[in-house]
N, C-alpha and C. Protein backbone atom coordinates (compact mmCIF):
# COMPACT_ATOMS: atom_id res chain seq x y z
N UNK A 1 128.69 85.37 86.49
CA UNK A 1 127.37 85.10 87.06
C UNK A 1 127.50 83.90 87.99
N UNK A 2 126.78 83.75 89.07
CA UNK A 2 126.43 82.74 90.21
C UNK A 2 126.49 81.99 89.56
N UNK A 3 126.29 80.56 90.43
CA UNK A 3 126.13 79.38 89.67
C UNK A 3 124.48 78.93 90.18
N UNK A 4 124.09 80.00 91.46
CA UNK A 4 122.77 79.76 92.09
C UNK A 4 121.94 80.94 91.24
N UNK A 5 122.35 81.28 90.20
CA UNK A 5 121.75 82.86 89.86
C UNK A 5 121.36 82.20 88.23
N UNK A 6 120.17 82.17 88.27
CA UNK A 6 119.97 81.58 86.85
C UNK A 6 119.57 82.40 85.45
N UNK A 7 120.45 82.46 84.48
CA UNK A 7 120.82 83.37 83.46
C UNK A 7 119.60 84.00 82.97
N UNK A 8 118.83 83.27 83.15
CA UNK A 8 117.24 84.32 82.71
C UNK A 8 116.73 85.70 83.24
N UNK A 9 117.62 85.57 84.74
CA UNK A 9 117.34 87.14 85.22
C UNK A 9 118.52 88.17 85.51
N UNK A 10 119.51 87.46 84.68
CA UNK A 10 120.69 88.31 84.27
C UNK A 10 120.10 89.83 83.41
N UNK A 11 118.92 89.64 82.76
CA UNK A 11 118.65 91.01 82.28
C UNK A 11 117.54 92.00 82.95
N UNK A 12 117.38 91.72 84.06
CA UNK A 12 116.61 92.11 85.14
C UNK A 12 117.14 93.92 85.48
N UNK A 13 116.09 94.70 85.20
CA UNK A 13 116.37 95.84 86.33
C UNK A 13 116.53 96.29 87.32
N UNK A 14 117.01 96.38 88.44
CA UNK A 14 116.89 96.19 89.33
C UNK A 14 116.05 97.52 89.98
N UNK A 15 115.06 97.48 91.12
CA UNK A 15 114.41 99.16 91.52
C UNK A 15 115.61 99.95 91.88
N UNK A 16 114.86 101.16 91.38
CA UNK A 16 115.93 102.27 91.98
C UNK A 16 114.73 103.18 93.24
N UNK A 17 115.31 103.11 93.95
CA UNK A 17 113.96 103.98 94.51
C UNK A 17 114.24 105.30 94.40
N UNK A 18 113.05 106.07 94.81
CA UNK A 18 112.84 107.79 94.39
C UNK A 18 113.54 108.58 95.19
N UNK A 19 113.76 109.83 94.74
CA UNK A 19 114.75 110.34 95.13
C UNK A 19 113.78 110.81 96.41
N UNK A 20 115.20 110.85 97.62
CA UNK A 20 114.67 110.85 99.00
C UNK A 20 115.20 112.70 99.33
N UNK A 21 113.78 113.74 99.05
CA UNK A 21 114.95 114.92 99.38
C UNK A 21 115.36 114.78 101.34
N UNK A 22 116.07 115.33 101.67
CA UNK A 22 116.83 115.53 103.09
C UNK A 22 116.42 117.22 103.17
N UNK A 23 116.00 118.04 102.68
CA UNK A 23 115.46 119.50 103.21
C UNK A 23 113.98 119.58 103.57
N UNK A 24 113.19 118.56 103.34
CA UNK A 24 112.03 119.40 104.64
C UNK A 24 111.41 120.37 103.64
N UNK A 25 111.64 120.41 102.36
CA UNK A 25 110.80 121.56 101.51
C UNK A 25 109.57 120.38 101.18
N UNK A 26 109.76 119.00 100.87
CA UNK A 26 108.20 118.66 99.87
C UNK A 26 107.85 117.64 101.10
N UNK A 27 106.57 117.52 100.49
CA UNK A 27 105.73 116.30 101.15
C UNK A 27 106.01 114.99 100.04
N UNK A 28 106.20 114.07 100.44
CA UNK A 28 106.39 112.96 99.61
C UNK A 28 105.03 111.86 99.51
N UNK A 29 104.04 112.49 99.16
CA UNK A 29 102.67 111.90 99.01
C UNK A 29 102.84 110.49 98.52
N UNK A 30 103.57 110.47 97.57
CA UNK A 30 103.44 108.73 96.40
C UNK A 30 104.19 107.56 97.19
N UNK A 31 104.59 108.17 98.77
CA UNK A 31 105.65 106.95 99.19
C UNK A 31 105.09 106.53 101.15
N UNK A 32 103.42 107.06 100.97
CA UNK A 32 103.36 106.27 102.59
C UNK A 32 104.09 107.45 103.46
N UNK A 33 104.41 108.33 103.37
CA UNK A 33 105.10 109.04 104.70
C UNK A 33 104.54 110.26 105.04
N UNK A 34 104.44 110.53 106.27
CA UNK A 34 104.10 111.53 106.51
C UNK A 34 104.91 112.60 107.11
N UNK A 35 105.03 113.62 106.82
CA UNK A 35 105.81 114.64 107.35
C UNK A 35 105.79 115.18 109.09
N UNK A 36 104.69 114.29 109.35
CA UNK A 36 104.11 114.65 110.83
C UNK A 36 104.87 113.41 111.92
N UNK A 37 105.14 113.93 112.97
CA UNK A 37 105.10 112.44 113.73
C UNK A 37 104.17 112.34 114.55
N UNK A 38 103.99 110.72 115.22
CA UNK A 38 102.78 110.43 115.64
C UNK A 38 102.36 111.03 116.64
N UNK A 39 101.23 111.25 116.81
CA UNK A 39 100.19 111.60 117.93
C UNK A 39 100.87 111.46 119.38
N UNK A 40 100.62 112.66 119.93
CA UNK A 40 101.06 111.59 121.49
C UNK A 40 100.10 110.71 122.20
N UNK A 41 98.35 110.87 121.46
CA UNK A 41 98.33 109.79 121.72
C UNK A 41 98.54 108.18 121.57
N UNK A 42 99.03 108.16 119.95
CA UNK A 42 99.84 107.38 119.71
C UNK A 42 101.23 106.58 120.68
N UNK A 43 101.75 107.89 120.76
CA UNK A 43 103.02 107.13 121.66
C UNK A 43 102.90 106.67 122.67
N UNK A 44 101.59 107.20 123.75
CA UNK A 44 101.13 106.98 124.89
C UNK A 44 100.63 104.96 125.14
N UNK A 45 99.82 104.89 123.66
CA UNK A 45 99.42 103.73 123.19
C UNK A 45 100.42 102.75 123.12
N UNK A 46 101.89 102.87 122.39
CA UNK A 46 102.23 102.44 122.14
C UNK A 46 103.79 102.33 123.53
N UNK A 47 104.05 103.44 124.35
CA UNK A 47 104.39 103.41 125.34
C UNK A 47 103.72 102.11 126.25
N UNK A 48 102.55 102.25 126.45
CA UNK A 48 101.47 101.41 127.46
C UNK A 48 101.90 99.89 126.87
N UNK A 49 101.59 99.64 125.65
CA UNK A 49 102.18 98.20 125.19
C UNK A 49 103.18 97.51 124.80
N UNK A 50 104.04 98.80 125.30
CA UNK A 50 105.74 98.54 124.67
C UNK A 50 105.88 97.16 125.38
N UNK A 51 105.57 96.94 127.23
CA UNK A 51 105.93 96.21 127.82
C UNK A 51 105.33 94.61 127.43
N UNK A 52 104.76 94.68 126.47
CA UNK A 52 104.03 93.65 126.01
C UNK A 52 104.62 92.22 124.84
N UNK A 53 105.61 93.32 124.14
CA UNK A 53 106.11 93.00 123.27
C UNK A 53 106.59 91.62 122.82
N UNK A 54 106.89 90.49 124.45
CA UNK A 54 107.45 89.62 125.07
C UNK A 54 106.27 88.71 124.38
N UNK A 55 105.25 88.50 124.46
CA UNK A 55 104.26 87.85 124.19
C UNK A 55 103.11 87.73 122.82
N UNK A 56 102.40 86.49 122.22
CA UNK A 56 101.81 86.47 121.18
C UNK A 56 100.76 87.52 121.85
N UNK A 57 100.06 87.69 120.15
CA UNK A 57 98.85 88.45 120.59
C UNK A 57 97.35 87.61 120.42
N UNK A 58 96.57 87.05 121.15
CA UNK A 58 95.85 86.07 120.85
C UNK A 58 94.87 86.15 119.92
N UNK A 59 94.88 84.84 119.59
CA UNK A 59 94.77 84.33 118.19
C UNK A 59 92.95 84.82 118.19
N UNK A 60 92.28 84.71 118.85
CA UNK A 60 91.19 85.04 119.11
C UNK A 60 90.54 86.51 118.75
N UNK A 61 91.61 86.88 118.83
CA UNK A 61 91.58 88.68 118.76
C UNK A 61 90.19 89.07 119.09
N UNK A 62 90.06 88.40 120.98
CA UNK A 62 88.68 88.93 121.28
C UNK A 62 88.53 89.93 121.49
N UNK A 63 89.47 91.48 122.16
CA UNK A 63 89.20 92.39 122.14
C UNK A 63 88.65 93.32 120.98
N UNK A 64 89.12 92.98 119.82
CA UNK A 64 89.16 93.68 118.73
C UNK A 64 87.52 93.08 117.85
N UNK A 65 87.35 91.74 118.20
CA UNK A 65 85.89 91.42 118.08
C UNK A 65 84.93 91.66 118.52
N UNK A 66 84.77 91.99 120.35
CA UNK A 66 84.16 92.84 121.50
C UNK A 66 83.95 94.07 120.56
N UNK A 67 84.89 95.03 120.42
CA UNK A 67 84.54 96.10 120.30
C UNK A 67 83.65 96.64 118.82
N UNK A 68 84.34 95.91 117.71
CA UNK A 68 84.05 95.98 116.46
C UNK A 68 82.05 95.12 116.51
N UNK A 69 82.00 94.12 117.78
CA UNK A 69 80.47 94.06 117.50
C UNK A 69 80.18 95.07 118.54
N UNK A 70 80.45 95.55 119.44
CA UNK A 70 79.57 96.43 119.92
C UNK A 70 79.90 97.77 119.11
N UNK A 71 80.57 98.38 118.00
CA UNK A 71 80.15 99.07 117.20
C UNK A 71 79.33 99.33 116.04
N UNK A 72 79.23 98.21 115.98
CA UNK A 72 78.08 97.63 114.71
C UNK A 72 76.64 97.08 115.14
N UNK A 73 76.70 97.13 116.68
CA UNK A 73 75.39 96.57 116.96
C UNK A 73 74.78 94.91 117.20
N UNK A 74 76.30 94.06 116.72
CA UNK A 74 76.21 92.79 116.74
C UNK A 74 77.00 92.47 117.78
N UNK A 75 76.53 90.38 118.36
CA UNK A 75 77.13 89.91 119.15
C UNK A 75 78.77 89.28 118.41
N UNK A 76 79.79 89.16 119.24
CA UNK A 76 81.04 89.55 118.83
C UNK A 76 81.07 87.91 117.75
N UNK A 77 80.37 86.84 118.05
CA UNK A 77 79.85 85.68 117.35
C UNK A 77 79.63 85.86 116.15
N UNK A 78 79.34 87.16 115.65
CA UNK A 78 79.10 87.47 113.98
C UNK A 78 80.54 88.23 113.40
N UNK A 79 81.01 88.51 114.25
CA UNK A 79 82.21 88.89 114.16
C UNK A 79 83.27 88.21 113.37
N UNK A 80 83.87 87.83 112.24
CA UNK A 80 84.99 87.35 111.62
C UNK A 80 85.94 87.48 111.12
N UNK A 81 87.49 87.57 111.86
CA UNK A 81 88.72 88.11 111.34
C UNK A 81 89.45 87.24 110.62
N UNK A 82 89.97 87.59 110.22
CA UNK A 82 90.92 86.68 108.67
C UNK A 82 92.28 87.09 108.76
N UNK A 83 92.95 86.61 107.82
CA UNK A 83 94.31 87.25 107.27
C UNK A 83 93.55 87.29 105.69
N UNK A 84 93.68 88.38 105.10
CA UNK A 84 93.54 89.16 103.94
C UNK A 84 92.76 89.28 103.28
C-alpha cells in the first residue's frame, strides 16, 4: 500500500460500470444515452458557436435572462441565475 493511500480505504470497492453492449440491440435507459444522434439542428447550433469557443461566456448571462423574461412576461431585472 502507498504511503499517500491511507489504510482505511484499503477495503474500498471500487465501481465497476455496466455492461456496455457494442450490438445496437438495447437502449440503455439507466445510463443518460441516447441511441439517437443530435438534431441537425443541434449541430447547426453548435457548428455556429464552435468558433466561439476561444472566449468566456459572460457572466451576466444577459441573453439567456432577455429571453427567459420575455418568456415569462417579466423585465429581465426579475430574472436570477445561480450556480445550483
Amino acid at each position: 500500500m502507498s504511503r499517500f493511500f491511507s489504510d482505511r480505504y484499503a477495503s474500498l470497492v471500487p465501481y465497476v460500470p455496466g455492461e456496455q453492449p457494442q450490438d445496437r440491440r438495447y437502449l440503455k435507459l439507466n445510463t443518460n444515452e441516447s441511441p439517437f444522434p443530435p438534431s441537425p439542428g443541434v449541430l447547426a447550433a453548435v457548428s455556429e458557436e464552435s468558433g466561439r469557443l476561444n472566449l468566456y461566456s459572460d457572466p451576466d448571462a444577459r441573453a439567456l435572462r432577455e429571453k427567459m423574461a420575455q418568456t415569462y412576461g417579466v423585465t429581465p431585472d426579475r430574472v436570477i441565475l445561480s450556480n445550483g
